[in-house]
PDB file of N, CA and C in Angstrom:
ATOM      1  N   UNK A   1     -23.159 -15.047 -26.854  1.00  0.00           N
ATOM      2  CA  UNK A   1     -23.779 -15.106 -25.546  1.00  0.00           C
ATOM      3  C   UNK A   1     -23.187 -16.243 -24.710  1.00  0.00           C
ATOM      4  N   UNK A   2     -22.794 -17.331 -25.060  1.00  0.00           N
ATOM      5  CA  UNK A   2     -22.178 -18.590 -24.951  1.00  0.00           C
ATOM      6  C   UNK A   2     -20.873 -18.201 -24.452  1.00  0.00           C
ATOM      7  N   UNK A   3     -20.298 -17.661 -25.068  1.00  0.00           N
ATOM      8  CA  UNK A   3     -18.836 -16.880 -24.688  1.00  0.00           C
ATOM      9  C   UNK A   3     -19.355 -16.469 -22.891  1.00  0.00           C
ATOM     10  N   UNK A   4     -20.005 -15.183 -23.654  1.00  0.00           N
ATOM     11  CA  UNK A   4     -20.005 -14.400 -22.117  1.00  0.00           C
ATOM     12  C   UNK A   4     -20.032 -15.015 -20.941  1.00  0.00           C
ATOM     13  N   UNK A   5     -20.806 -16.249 -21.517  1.00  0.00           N
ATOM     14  CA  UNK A   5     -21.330 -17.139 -19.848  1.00  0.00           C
ATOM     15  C   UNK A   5     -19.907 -17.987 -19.345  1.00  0.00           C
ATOM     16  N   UNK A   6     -19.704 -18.565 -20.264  1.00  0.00           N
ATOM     17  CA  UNK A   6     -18.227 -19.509 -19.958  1.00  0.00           C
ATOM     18  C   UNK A   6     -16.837 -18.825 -19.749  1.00  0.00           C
ATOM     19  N   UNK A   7     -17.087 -17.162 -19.487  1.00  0.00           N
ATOM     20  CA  UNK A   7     -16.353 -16.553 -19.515  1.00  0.00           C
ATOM     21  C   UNK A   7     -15.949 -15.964 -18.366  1.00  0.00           C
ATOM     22  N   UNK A   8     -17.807 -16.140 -17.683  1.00  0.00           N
ATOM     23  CA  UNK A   8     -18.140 -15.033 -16.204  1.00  0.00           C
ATOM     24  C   UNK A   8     -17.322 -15.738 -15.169  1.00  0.00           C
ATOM     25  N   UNK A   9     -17.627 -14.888 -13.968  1.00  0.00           N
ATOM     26  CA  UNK A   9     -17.348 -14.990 -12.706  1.00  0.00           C
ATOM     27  C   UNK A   9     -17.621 -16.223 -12.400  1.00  0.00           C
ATOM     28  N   UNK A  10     -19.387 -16.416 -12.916  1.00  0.00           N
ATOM     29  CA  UNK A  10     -20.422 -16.711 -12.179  1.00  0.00           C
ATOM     30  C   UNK A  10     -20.175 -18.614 -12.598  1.00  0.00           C
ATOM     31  N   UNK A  11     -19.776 -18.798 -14.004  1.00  0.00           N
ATOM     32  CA  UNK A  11     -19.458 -19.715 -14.423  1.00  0.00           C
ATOM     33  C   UNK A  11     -17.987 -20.357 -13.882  1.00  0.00           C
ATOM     34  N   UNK A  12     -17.720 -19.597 -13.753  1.00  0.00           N
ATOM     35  CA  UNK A  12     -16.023 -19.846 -12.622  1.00  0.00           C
ATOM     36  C   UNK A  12     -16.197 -20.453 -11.702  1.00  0.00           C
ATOM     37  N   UNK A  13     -17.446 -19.341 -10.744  1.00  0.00           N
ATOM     38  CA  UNK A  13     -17.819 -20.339  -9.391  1.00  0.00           C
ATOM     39  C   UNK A  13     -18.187 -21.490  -9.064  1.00  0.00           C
ATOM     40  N   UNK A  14     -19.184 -21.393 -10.834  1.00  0.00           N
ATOM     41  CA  UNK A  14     -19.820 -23.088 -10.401  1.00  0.00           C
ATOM     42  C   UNK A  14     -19.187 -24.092 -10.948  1.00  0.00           C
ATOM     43  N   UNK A  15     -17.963 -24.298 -11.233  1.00  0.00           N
ATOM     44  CA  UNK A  15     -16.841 -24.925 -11.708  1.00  0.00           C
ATOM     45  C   UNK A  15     -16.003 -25.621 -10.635  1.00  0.00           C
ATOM     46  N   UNK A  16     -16.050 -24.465  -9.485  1.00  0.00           N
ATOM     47  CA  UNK A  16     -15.190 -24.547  -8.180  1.00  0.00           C
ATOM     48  C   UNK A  16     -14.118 -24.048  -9.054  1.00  0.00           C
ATOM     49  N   UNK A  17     -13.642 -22.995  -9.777  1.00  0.00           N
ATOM     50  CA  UNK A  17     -12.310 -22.217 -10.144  1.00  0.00           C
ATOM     51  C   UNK A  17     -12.340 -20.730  -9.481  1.00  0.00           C
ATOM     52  N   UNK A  18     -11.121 -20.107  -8.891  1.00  0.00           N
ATOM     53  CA  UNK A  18     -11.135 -19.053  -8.815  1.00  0.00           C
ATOM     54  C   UNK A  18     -11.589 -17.628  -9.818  1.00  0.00           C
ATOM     55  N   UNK A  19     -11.915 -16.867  -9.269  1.00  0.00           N
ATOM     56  CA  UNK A  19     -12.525 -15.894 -10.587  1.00  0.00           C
ATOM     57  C   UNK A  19     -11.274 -15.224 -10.629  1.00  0.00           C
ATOM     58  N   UNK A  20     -11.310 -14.732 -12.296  1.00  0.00           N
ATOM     59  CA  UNK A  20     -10.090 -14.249 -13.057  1.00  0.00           C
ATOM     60  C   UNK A  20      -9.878 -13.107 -12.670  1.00  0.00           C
ATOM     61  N   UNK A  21     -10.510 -11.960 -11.587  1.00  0.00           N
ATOM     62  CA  UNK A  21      -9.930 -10.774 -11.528  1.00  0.00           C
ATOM     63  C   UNK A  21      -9.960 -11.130  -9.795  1.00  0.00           C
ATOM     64  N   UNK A  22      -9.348  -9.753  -9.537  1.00  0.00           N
ATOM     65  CA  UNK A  22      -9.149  -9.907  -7.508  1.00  0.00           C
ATOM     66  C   UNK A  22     -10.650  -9.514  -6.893  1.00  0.00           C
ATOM     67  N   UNK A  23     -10.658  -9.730  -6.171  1.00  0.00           N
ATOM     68  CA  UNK A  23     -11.684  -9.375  -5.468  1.00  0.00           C
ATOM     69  C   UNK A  23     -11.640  -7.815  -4.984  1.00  0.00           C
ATOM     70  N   UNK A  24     -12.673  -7.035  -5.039  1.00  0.00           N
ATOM     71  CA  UNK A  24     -12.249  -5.599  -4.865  1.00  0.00           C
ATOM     72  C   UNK A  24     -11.818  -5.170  -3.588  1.00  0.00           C
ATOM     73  N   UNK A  25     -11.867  -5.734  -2.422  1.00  0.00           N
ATOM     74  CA  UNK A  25     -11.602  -5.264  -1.547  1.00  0.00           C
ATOM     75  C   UNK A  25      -9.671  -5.492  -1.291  1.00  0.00           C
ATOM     76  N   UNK A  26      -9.258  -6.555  -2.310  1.00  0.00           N
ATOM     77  CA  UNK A  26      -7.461  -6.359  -2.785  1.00  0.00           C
ATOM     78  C   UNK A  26      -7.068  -5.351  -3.521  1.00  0.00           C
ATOM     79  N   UNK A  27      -8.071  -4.988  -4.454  1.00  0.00           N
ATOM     80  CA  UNK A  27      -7.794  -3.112  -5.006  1.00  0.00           C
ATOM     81  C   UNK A  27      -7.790  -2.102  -3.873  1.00  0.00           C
ATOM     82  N   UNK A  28      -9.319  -1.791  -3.155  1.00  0.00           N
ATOM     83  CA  UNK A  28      -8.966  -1.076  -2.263  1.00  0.00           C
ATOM     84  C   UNK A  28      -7.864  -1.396  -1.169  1.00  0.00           C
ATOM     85  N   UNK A  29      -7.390  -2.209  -0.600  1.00  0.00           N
ATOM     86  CA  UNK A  29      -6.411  -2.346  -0.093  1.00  0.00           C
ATOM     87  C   UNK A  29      -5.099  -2.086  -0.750  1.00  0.00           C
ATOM     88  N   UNK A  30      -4.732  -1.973  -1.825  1.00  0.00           N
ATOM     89  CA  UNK A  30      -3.240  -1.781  -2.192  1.00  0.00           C
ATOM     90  C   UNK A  30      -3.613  -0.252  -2.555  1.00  0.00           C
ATOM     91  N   UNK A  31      -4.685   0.092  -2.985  1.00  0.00           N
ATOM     92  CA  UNK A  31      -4.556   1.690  -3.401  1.00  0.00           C
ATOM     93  C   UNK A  31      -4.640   2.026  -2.061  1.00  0.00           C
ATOM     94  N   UNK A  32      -5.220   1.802  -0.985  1.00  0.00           N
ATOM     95  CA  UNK A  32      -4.781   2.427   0.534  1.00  0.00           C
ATOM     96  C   UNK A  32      -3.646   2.520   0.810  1.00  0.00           C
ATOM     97  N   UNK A  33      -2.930   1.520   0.167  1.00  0.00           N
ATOM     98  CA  UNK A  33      -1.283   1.415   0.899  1.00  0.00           C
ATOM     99  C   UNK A  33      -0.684   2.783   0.003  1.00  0.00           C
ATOM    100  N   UNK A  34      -0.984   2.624  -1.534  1.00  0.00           N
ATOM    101  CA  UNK A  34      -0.716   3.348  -2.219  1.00  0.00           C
ATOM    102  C   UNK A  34      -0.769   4.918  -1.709  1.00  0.00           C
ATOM    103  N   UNK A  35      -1.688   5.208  -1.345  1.00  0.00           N
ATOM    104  CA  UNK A  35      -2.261   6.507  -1.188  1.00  0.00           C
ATOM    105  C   UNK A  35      -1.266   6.462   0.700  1.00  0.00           C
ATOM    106  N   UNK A  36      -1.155   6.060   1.356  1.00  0.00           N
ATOM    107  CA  UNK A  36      -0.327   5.783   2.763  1.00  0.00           C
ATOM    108  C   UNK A  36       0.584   6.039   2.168  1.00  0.00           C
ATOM    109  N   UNK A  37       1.973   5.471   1.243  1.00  0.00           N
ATOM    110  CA  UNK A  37       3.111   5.673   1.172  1.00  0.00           C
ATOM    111  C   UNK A  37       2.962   7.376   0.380  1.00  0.00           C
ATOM    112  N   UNK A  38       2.084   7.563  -0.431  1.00  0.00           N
ATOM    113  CA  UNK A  38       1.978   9.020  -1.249  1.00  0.00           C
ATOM    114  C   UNK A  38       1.934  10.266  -0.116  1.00  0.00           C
ATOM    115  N   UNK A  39       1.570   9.524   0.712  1.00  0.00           N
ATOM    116  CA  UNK A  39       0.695  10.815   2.205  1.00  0.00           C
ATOM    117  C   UNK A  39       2.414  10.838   2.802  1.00  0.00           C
ATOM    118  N   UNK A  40       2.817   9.933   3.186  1.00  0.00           N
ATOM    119  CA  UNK A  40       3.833  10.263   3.762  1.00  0.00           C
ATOM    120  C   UNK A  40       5.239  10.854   3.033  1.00  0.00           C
ATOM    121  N   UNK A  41       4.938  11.246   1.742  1.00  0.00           N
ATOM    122  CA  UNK A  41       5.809  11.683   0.998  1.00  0.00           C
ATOM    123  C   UNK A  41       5.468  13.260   0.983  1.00  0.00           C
ATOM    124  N   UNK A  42       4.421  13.583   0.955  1.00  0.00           N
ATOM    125  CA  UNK A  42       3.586  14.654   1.031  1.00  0.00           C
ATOM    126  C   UNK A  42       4.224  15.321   2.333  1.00  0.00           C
ATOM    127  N   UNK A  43       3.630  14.570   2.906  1.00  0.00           N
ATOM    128  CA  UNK A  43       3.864  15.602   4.214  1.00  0.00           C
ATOM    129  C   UNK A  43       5.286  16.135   4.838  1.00  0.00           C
ATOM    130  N   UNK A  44       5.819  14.730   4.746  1.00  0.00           N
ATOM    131  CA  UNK A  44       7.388  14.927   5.093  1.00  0.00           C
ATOM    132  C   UNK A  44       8.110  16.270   4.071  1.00  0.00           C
ATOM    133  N   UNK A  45       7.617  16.131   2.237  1.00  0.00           N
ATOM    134  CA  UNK A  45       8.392  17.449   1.797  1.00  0.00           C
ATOM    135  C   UNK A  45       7.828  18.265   2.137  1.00  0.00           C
ATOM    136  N   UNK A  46       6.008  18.660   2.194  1.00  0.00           N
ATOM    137  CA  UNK A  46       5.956  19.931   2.864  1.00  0.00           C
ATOM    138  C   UNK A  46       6.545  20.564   3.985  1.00  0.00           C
ATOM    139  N   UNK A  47       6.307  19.454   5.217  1.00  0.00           N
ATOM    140  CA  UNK A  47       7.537  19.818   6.148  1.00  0.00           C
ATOM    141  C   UNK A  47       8.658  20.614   5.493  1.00  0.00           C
ATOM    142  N   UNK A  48       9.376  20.174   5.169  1.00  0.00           N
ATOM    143  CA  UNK A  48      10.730  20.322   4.871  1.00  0.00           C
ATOM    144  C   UNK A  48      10.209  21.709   4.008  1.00  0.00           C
ATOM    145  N   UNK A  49       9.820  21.534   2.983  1.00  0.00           N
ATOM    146  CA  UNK A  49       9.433  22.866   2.572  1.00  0.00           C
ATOM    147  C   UNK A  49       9.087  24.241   3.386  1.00  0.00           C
ATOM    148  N   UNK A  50       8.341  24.035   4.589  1.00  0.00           N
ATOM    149  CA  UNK A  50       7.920  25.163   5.520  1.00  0.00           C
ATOM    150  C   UNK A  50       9.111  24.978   6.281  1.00  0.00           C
ATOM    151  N   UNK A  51      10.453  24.585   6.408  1.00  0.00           N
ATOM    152  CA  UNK A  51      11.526  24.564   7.224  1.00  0.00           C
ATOM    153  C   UNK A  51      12.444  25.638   6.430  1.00  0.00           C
ATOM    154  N   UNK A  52      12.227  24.890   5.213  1.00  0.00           N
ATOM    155  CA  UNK A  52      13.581  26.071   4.430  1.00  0.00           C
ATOM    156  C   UNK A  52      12.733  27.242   4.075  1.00  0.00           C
ATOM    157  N   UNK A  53      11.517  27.592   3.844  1.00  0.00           N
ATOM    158  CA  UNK A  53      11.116  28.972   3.919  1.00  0.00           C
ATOM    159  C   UNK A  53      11.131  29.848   5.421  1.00  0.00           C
ATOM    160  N   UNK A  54      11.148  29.175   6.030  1.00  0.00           N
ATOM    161  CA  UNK A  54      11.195  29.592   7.402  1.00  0.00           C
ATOM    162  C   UNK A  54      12.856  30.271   7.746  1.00  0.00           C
ATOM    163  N   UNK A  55      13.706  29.010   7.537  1.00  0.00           N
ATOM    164  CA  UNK A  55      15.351  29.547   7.652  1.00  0.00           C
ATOM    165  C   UNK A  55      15.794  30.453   6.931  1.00  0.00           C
ATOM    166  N   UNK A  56      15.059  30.103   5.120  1.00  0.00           N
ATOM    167  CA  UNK A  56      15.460  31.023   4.444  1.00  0.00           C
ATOM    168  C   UNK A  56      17.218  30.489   3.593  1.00  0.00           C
ATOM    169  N   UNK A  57      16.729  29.132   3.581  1.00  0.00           N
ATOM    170  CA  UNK A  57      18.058  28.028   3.015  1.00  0.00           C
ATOM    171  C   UNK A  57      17.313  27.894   1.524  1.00  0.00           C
ATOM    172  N   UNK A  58      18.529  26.992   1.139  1.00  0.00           N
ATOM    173  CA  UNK A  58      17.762  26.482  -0.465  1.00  0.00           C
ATOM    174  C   UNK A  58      17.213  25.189  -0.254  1.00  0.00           C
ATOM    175  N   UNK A  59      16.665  24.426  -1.280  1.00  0.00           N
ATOM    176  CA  UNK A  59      15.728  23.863  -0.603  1.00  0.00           C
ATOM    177  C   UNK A  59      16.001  22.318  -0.137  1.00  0.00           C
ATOM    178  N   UNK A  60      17.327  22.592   0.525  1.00  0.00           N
ATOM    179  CA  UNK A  60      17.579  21.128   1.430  1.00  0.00           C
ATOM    180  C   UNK A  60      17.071  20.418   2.552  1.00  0.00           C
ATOM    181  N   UNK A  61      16.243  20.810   3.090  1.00  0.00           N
ATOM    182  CA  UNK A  61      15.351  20.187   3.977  1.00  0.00           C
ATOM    183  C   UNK A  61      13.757  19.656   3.282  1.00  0.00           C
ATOM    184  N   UNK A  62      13.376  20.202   2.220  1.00  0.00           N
ATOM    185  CA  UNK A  62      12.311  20.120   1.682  1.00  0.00           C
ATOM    186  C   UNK A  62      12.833  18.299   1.097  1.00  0.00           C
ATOM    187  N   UNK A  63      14.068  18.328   0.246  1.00  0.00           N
ATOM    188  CA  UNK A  63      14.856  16.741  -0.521  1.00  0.00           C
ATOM    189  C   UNK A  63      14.844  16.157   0.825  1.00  0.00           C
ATOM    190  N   UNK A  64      15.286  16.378   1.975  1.00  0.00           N
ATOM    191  CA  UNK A  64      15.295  15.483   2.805  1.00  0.00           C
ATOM    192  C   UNK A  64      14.329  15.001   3.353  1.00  0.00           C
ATOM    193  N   UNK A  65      13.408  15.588   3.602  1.00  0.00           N
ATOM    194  CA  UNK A  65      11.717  15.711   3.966  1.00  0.00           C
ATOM    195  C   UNK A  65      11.125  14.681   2.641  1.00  0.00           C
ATOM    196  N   UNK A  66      11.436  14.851   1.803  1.00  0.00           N
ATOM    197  CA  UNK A  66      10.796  13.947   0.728  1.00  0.00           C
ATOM    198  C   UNK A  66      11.448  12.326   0.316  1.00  0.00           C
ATOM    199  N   UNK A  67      12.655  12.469   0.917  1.00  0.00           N
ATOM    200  CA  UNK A  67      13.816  11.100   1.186  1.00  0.00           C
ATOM    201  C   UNK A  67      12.980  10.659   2.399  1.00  0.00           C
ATOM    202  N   UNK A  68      13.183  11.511   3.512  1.00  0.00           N
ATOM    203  CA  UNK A  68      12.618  10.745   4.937  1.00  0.00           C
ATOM    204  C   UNK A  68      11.323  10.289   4.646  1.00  0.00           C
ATOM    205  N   UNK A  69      10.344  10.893   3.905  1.00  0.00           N
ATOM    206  CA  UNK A  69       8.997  10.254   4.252  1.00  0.00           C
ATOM    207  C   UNK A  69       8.800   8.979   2.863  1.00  0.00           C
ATOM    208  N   UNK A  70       9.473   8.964   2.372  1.00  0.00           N
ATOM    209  CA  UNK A  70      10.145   7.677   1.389  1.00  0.00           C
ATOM    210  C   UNK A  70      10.505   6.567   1.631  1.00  0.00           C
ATOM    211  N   UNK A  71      11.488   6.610   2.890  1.00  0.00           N
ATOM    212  CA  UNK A  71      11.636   5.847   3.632  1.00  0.00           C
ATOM    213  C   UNK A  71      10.748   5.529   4.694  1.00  0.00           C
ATOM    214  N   UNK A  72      10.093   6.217   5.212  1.00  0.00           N
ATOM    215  CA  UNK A  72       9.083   6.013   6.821  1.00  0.00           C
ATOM    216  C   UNK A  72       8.203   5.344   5.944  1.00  0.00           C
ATOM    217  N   UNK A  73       7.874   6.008   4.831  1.00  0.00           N
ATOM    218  CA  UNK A  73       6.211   5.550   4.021  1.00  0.00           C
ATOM    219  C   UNK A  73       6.673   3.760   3.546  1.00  0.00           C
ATOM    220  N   UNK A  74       7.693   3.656   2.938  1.00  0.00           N
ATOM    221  CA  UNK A  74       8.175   2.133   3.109  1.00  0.00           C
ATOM    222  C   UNK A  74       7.777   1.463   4.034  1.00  0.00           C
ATOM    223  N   UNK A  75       8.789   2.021   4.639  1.00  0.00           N
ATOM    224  CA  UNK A  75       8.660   0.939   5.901  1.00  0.00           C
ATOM    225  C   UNK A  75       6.917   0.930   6.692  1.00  0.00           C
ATOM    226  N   UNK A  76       6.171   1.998   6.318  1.00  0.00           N
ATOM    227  CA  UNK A  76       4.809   1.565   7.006  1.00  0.00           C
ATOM    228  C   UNK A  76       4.137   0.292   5.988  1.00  0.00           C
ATOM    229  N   UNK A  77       4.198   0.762   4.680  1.00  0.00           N
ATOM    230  CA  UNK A  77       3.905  -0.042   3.365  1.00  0.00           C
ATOM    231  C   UNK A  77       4.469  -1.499   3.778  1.00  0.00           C
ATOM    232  N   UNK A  78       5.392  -1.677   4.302  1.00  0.00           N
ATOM    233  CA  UNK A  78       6.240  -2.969   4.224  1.00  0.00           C
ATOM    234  C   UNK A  78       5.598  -3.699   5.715  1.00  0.00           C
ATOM    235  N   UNK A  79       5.696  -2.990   6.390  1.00  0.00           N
ATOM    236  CA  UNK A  79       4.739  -3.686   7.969  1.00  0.00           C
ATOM    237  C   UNK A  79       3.263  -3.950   7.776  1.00  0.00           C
ATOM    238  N   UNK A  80       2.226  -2.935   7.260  1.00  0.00           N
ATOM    239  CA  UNK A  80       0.612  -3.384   6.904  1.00  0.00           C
ATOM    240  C   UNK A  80       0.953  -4.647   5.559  1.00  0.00           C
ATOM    241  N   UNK A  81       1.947  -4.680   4.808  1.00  0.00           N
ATOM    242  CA  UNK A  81       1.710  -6.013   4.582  1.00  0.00           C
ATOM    243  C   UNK A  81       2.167  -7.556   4.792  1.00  0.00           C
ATOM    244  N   UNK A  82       2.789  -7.281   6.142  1.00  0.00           N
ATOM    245  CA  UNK A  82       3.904  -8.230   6.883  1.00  0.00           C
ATOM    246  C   UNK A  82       4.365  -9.280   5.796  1.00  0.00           C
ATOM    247  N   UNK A  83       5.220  -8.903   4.806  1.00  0.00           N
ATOM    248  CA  UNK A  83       6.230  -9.132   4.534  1.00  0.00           C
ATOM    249  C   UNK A  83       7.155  -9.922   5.617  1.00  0.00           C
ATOM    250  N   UNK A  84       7.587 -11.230   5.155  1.00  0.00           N
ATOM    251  CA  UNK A  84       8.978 -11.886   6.099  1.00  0.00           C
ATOM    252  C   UNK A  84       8.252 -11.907   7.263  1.00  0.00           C
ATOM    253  N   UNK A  85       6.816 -11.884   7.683  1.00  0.00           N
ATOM    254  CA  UNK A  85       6.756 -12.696   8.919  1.00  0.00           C
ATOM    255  C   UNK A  85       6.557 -13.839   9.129  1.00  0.00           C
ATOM    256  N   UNK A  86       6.725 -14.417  10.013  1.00  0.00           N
ATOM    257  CA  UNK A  86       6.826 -16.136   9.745  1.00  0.00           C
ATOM    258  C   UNK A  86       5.486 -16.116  10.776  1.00  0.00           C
ATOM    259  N   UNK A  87       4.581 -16.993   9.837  1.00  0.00           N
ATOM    260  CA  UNK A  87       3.457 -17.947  10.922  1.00  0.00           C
ATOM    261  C   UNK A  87       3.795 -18.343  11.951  1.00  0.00           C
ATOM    262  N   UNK A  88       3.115 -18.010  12.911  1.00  0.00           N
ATOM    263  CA  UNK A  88       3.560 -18.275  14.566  1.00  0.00           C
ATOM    264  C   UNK A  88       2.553 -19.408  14.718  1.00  0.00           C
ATOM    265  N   UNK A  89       2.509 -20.906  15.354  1.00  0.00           N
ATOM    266  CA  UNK A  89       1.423 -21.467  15.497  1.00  0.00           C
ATOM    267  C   UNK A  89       0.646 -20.565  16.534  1.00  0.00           C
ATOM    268  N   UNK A  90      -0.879 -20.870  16.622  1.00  0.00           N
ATOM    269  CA  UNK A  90      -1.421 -19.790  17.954  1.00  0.00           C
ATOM    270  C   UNK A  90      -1.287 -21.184  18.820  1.00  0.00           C
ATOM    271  N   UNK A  91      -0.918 -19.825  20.150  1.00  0.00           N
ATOM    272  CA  UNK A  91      -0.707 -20.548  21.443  1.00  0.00           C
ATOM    273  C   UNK A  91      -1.819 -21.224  22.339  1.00  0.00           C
ATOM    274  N   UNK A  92      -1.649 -22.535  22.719  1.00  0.00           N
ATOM    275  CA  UNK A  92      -2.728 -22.580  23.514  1.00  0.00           C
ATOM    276  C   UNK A  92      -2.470 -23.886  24.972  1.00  0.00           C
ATOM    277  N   UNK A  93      -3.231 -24.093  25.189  1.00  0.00           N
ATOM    278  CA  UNK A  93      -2.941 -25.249  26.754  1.00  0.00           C
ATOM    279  C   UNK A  93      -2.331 -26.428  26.154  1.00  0.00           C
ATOM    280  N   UNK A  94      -2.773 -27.113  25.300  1.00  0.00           N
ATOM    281  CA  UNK A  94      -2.366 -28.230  24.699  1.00  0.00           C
ATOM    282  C   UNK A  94      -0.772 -28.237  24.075  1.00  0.00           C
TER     283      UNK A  94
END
C-alpha cells in the first residue's frame, strides 16, 4: 500500500515533481495529429483511386494520391506543431 502511495501522481504533486505519465490532453493531441496525417492519406488515395477508375488507367493516380496526401498530411502535422519556429518576443509600446 506504501508502494502505491509513493508511487502516485498524487504523491508526485506534493513533492513539487512532475507526474510520470503526460497529461491526457498530450495523448489526445498527438492522436489528433495522428488521425490528421491518416485522413489526409485517405482521401488523397481515394481520390486518386476514383480518377483511375474513372480513366480506366492502372492504378497510378491512386500511388500518387497516396504520395501527395503524405506529403500535404506532413506538412499539416509539421505546422500544428510549429516545429523550427523561433519565439518572437510579443510586441508592445515599450
Amino acid at each position: 500500500m506504501l508502494a502505491k502511495f509513493f508511487t502516485s501522481d498524487t504523491f508526485r504533486a506534493l513533492m513539487g515533481l512532475r507526474p510520470a505519465r503526460p497529461p491526457r490532453y498530450e495523448i489526445y493531441r498527438y492522436s489528433g495529429l495522428g488521425c490528421l496525417f491518416a485522413g489526409a492519406v485517405i482521401v488523397f488515395m481515394a481520390g486518386g483511386w476514383l480518377l483511375d477508375r474513372w480513366l480506366g488507367v492502372i492504378p497510378l493516380f491512386t500511388i500518387l494520391g497516396a504520395l501527395l496526401g503524405a506529403g500535404l498530411g506532413s506538412v499539416s502535422v509539421y505546422r500544428k506543431l510549429g516545429i523550427g519556429r523561433a519565439s518572437q518576443p510579443p510586441e508592445g509600446d515599450g
